[in-house]
Protein backbone atom coordinates (compact mmCIF):
# COMPACT_ATOMS: atom_id res chain seq x y z
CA UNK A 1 23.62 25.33 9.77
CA UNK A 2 20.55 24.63 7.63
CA UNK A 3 18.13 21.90 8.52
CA UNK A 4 16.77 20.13 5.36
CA UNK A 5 12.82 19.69 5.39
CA UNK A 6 13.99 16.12 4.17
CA UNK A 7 15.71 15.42 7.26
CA UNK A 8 12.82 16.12 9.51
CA UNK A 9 10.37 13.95 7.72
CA UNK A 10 12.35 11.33 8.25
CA UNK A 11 12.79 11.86 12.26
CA UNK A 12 9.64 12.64 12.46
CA UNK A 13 8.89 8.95 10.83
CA UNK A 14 11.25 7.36 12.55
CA UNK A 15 9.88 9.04 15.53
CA UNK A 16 6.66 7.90 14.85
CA UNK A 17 7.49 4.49 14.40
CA UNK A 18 8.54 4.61 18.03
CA UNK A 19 5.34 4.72 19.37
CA UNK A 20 4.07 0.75 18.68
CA UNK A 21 5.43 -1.90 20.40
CA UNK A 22 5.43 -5.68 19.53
CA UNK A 23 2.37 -6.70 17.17
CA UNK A 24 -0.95 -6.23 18.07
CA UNK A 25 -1.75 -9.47 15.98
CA UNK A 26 0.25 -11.83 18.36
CA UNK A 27 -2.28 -14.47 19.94
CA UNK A 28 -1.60 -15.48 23.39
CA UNK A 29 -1.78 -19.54 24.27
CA UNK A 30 -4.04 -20.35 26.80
CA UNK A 31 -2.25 -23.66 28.48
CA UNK A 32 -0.88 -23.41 31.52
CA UNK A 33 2.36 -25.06 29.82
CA UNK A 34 2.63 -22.14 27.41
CA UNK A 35 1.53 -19.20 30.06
CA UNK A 36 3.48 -15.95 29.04
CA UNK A 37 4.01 -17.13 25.97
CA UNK A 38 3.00 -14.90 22.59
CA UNK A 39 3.34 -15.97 18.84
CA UNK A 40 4.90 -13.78 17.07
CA UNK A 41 3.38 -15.20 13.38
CA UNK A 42 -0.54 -14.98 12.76
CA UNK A 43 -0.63 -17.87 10.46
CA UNK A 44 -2.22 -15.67 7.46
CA UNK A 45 0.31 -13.43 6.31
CA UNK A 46 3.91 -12.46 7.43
CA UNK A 47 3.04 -8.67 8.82
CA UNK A 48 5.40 -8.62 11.40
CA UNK A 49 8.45 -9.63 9.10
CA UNK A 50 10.76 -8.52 6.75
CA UNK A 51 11.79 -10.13 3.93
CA UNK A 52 12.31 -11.28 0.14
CA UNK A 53 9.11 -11.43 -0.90
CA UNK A 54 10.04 -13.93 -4.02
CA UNK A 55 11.69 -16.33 -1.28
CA UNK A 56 9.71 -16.06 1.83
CA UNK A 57 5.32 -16.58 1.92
CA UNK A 58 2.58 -17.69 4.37
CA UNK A 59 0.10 -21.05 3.84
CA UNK A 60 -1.50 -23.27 5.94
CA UNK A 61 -0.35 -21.41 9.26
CA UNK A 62 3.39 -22.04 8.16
CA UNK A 63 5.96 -19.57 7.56
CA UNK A 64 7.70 -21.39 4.08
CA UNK A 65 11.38 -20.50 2.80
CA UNK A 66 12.08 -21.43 -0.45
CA UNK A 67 14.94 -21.52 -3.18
CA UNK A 68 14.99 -23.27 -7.04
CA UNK A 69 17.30 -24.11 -9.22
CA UNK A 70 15.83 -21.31 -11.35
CA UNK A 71 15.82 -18.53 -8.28
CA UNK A 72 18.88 -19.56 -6.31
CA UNK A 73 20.57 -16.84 -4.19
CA UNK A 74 23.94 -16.05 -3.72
CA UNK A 75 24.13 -15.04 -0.09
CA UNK A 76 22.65 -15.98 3.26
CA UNK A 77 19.38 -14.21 3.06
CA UNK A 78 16.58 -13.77 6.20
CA UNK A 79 13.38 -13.34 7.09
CA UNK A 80 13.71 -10.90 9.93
CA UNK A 81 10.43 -10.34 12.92
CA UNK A 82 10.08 -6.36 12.86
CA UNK A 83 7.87 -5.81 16.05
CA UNK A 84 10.68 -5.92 18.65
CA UNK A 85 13.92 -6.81 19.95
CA UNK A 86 14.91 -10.48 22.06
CA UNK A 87 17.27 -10.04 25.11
CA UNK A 88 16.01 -12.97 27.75
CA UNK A 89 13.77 -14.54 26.20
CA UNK A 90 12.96 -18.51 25.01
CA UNK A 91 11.44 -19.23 21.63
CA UNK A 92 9.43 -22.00 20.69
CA UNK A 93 8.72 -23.53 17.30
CA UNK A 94 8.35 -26.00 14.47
CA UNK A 95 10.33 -26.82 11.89
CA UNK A 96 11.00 -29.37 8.58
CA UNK A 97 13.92 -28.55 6.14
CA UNK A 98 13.85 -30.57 3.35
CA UNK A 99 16.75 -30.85 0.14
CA UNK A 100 15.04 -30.47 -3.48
CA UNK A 101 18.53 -31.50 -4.97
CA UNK A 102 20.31 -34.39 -5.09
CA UNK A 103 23.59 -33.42 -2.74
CA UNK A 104 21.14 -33.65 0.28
CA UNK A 105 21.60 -29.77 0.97
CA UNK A 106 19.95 -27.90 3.09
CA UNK A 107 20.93 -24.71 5.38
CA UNK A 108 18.87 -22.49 7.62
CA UNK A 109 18.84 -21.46 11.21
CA UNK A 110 16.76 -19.40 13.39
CA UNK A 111 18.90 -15.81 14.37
CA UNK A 112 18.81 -14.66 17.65
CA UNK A 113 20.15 -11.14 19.52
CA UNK A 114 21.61 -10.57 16.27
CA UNK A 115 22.57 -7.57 13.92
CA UNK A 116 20.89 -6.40 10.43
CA UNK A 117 23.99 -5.71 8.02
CA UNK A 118 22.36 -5.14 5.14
CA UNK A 119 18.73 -4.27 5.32
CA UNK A 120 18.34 -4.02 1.84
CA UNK A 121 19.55 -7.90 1.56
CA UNK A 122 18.09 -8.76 4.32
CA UNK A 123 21.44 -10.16 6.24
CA UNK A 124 21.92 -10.54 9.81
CA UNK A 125 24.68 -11.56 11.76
CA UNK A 126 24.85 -12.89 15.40
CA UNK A 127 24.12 -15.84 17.41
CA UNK A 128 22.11 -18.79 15.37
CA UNK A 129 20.57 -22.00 16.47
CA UNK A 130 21.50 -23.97 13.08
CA UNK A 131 19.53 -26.52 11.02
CA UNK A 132 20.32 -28.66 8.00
CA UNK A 133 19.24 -31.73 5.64
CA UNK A 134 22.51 -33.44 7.10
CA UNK A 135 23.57 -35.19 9.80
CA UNK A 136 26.17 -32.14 11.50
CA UNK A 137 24.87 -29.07 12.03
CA UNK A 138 21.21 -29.16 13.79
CA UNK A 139 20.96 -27.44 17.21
CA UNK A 140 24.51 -26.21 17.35
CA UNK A 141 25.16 -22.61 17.91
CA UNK A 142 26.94 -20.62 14.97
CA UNK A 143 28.20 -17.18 14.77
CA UNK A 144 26.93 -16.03 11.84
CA UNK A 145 28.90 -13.05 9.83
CA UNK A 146 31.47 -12.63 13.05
CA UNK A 147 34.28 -14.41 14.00
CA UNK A 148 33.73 -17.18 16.30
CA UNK A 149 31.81 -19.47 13.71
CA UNK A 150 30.82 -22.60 15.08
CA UNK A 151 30.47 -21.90 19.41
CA UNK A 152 29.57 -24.94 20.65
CA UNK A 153 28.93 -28.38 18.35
CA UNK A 154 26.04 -30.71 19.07
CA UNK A 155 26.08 -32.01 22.74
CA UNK A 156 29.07 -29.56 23.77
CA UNK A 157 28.92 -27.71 27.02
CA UNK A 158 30.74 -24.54 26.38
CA UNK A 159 32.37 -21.68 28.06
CA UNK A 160 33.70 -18.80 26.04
CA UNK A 161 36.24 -17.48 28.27
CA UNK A 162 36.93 -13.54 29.01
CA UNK A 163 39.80 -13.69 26.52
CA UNK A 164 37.64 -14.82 23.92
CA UNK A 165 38.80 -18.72 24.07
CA UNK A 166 36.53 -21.19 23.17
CA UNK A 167 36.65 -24.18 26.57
CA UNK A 168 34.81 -27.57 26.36
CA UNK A 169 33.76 -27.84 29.93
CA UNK A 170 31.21 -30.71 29.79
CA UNK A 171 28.75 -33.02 27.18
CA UNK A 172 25.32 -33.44 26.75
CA UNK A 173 25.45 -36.64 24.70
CA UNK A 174 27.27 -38.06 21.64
CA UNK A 175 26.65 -36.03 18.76
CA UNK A 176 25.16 -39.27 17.51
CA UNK A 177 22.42 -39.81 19.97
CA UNK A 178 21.63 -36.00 19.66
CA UNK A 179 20.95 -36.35 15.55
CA UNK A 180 18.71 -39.69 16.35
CA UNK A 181 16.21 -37.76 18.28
CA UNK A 182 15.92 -35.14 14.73
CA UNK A 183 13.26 -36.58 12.68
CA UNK A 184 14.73 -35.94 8.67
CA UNK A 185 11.89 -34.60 6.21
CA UNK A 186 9.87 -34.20 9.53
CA UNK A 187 8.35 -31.39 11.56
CA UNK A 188 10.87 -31.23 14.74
CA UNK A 189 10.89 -29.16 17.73
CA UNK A 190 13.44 -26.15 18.52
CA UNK A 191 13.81 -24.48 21.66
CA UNK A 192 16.15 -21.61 22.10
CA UNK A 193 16.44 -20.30 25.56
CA UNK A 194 18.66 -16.75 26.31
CA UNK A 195 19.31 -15.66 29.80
CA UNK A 196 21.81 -13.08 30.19
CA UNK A 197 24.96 -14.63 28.94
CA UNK A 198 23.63 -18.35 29.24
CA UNK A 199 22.43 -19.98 25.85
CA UNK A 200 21.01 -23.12 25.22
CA UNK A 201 19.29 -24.73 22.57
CA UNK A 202 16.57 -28.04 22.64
CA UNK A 203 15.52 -30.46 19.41
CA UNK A 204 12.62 -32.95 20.42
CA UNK A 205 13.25 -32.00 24.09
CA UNK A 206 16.73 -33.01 24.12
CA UNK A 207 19.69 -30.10 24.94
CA UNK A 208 21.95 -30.06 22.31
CA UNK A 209 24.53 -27.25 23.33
CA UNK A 210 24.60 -24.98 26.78
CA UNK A 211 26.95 -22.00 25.84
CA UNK A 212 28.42 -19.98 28.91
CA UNK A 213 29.37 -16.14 26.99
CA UNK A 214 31.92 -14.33 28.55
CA UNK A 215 33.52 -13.00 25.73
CA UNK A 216 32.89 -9.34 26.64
CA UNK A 217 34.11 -7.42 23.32
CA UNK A 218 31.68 -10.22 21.34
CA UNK A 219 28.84 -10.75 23.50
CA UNK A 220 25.55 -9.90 22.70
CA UNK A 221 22.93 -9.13 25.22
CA UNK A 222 20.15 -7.85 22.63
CA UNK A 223 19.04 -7.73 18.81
CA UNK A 224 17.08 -8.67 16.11
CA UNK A 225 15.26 -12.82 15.73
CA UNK A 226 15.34 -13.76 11.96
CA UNK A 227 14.49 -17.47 9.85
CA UNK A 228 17.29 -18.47 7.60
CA UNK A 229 17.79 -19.22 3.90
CA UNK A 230 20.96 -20.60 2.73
CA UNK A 231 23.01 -19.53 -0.23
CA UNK A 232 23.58 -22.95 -2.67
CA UNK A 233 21.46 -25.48 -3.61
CA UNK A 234 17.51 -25.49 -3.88
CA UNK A 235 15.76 -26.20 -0.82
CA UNK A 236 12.79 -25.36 1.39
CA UNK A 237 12.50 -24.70 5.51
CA UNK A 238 8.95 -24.40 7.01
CA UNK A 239 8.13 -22.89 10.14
CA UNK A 240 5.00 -23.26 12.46
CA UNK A 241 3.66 -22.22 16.36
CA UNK A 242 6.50 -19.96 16.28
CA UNK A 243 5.95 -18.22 20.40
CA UNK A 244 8.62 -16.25 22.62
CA UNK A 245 8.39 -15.65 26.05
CA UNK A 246 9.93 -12.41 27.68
CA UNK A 247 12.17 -14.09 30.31
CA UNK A 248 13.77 -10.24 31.14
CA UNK A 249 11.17 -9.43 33.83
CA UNK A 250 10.60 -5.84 32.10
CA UNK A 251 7.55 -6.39 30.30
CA UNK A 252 4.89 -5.65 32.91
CA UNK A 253 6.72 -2.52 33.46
CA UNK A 254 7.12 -1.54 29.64
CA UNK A 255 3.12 -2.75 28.94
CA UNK A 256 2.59 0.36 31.52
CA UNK A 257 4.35 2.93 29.31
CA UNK A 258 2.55 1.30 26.42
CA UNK A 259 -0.46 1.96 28.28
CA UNK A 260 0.34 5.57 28.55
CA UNK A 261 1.27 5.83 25.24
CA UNK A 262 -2.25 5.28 23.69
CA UNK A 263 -3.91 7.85 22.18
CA UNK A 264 -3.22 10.88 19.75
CA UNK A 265 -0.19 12.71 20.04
CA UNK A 266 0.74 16.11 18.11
CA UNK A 267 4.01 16.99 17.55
CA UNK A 268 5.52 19.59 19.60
CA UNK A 269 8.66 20.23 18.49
CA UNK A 270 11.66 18.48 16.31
CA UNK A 271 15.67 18.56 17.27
CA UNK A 272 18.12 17.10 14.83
CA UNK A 273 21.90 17.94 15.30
CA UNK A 274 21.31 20.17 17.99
CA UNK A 275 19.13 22.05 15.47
CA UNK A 276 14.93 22.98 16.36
CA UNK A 277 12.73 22.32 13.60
CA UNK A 278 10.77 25.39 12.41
CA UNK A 279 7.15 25.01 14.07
CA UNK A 280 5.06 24.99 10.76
CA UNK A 281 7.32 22.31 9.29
CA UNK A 282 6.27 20.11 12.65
CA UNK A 283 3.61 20.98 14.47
CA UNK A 284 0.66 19.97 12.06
CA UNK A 285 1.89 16.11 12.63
CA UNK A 286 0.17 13.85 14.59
CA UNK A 287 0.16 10.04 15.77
CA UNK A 288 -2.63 7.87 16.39
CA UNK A 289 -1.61 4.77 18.93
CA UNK A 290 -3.79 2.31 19.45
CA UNK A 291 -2.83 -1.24 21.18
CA UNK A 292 0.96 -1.55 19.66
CA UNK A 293 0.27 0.22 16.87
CA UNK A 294 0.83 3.43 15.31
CA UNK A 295 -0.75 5.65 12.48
CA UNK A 296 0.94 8.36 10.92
CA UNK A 297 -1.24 11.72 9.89
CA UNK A 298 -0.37 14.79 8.29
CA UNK A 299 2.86 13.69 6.85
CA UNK A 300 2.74 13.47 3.29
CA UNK A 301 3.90 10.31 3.23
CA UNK A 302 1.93 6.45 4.58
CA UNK A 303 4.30 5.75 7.27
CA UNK A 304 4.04 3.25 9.88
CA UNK A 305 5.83 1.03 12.23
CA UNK A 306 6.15 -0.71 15.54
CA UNK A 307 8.58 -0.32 18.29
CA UNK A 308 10.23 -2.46 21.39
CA UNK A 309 10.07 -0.74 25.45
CA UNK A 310 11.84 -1.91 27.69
CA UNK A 311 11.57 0.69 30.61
CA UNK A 312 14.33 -1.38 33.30
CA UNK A 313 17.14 0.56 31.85
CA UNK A 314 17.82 3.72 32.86
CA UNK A 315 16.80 5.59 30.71
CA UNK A 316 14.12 3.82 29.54
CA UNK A 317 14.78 2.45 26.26
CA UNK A 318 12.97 2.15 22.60
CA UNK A 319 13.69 0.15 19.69
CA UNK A 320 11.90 1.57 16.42
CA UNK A 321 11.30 -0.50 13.66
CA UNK A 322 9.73 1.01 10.84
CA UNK A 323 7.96 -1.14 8.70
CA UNK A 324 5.52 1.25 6.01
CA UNK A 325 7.41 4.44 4.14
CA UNK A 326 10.99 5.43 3.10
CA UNK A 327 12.89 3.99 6.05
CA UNK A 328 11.12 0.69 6.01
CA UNK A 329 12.98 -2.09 7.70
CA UNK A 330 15.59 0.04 10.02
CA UNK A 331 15.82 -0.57 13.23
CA UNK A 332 16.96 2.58 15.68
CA UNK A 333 17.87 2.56 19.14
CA UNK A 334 16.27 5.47 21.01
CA UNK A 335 16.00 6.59 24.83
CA UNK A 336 12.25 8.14 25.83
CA UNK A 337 10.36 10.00 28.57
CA UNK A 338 6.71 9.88 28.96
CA UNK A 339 4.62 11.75 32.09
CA UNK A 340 1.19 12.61 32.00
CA UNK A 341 0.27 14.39 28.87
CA UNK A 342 4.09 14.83 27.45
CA UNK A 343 6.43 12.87 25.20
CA UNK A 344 10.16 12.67 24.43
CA UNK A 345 12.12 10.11 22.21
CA UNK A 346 15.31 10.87 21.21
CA UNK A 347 17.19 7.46 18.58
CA UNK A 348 19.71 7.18 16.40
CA UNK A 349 18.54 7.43 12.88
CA UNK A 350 22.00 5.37 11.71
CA UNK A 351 20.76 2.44 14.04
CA UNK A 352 24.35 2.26 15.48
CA UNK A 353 24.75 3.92 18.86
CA UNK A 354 21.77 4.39 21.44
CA UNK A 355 21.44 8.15 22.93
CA UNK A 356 22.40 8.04 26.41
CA UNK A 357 20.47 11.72 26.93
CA UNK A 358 17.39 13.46 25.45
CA UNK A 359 18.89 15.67 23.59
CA UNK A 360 20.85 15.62 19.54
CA UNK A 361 24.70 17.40 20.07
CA UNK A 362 25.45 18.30 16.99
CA UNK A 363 25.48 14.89 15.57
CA UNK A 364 22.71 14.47 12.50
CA UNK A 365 22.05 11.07 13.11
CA UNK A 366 20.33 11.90 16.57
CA UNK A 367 16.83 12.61 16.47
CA UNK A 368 14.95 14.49 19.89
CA UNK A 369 11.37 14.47 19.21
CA UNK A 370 8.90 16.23 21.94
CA UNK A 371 4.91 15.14 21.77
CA UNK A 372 1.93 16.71 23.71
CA UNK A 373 -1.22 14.85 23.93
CA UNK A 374 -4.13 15.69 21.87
CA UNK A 375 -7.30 15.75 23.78
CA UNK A 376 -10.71 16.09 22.38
């Protein structure tokens, strides 16, 4: 079996990109109410996200979503946060949706532990904490692109039982007195809290769903976070303060591999498919990491990209997200190994199924990648 150069540029990028961990650019706050808390949008631009850029721009520290009636789209698009992963986490933000059309509609949500379908359309599926114009939708939780659709309606306390049956075991409030507290045409605030298989979700301080998950074959534990734009009618969503909070307990842990990781690395070797990489195709590569992000030299092509540790699991896992170059907005699950002055990752170029050992098979999807440190 002949490995293509082809091939191994792209592991070696993908690779790469799995040296950087959530953006550098995130800005801590400094209140005691908000301590462990990030943002995860730098007010200026969106680097960090992924998304149509004739739908989706940055002004006046607000992320702004926007269709016309001349530029309307005809699916569920998103704006999708490329510099990690959410498992337990809670997110804090901002946001006014407003209808430019005279049916009063308008869609969006904020995606959570959720899927990317189509990169190239930017479409995610998963959990969402919903949003609209009208007087239905806001704060209930919606599977989006799966099967369950709407989990839990405003004010329901829900348990999804393990046979996959939706039971109404409690209430938060009339759906009623849960829409009075949304301001329409005004800023409003969402909370969206994820701890292991509990979800809840918060508008202006008030809980409007708590969703128990023990659906086991539809669960999710861990994805992608993404903003919303709705197929139909024009309309705009803004969001602002946008912050998330690792709730897992991992990331002291994980900012110690990061730690490790900074630096120069050359690349050692290259396994794809149970196949080594010729040394002269690989071996003149080399990484520069510094803080969570990562520079690619010597590869012919600008490629760049940030990645997710979370070093509880056993192994140690990496999410790599590239971001700059010809696999720009993947995500791949990966597995990695770092000790002194020696790397391994080892991912899943398809971004379906996370390697459970550091090494390829004969599958061509799996990438092993070994990195010494360069010194001097």
């Amino acid at each position: 079996m002949k490995m293509r150069k082809h091939i191994l540029i792209i592991g070696v990028c993908g690779l790469l990109a799995t040296v950087t961990s959530f953006s550098g650019q995130a800005a801590e706050r400094n209140s005691a109410a908000e301590k462990g808390f990030k943002s995860i949008f730098n007010g200026k631009d969106l680097s960090g996200w992924d998304g149509d850029p004739q739908l989706w721009s940055a002004k006046n520290h607000e992320i702004i979503g926007q269709t016309t009636e001349e530029h309307k789209i005809t699916h569920n698009t998103f704006l999708i946060w490329t510099n990690g992963q959410v498992g337990d986490f809670e997110l804090r933000c901002s946001f006014k949706i407003t209808a430019n059309n005279d049916k009063n509609f308008a869609n969006s949500g904020i995606q959570y532990r959720s899927k990317v379908l189509d990169p190239k359309g930017w479409v995610l599926g998963g959990y969402q904490a919903d949003m609209e114009a009208g007087p239905n939708y806001t704060g209930i939780l919606y599977e989006e692109r799966m099967t369950r659709g709407i989990m839990a309606a405003r004010g329901e306390k829900v348990v999804w039982d393990k046979e996959c049956l939706k039971r109404v075991v409690g209430k938060l409030g009339t759906p009623e007195e849960l829409q009075n507290a949304i301001k329409k045409g005004e800023w409003n605030d969402y909370v969206v809290i994820a701890k292991g298989n509990h979800l809840q979700h918060f508008i202006n301080g008030q809980q409007t769903v708590d969703v128990t998950d023990e659906c086991e074959s539809k669960r999710v534990d861990r994805g992608v976070l993404g903003l919303q734009l709705h197929q139909g009618a024009a309309m705009t969503v803004e969001f602002r303060n946008l912050r998330l909070k690792d709730l897992s307990g991992n990331e002291a842990a994980s900012a110690k591999d990061l730690k490790k990781m900074q630096g120069t690395w050359q690349v050692a070797g290259v396994e794809v498919g149970g196949e080594a990489a010729s040394p002269e195709t690989v071996t003149n590569i080399t990484v520069e990491i510094k803080e969570r992000q990562f520079e690619v030299f010597n590869l012919g092509v600008k490629t760049a990209g940030m990645i997710a540790l979370d070093s509880s699991k056993s192994p140690a896992q990496i999410e790599i997200h590239p971001e700059v170059g010809p696999d720009a907005g993947q995500v791949w699950p990966g597995i990695y190994t770092i000790e002194n002055d020696s790397m391994k990752v080892c991912y899943s170029r398809n971004g379906k199924q996370r390697p459970t050992a550091l090494k390829t098979g004969e599958d061509m999807n799996m990438v092993l990648i070994t990195y010494n440190r360069k010194k001097g």
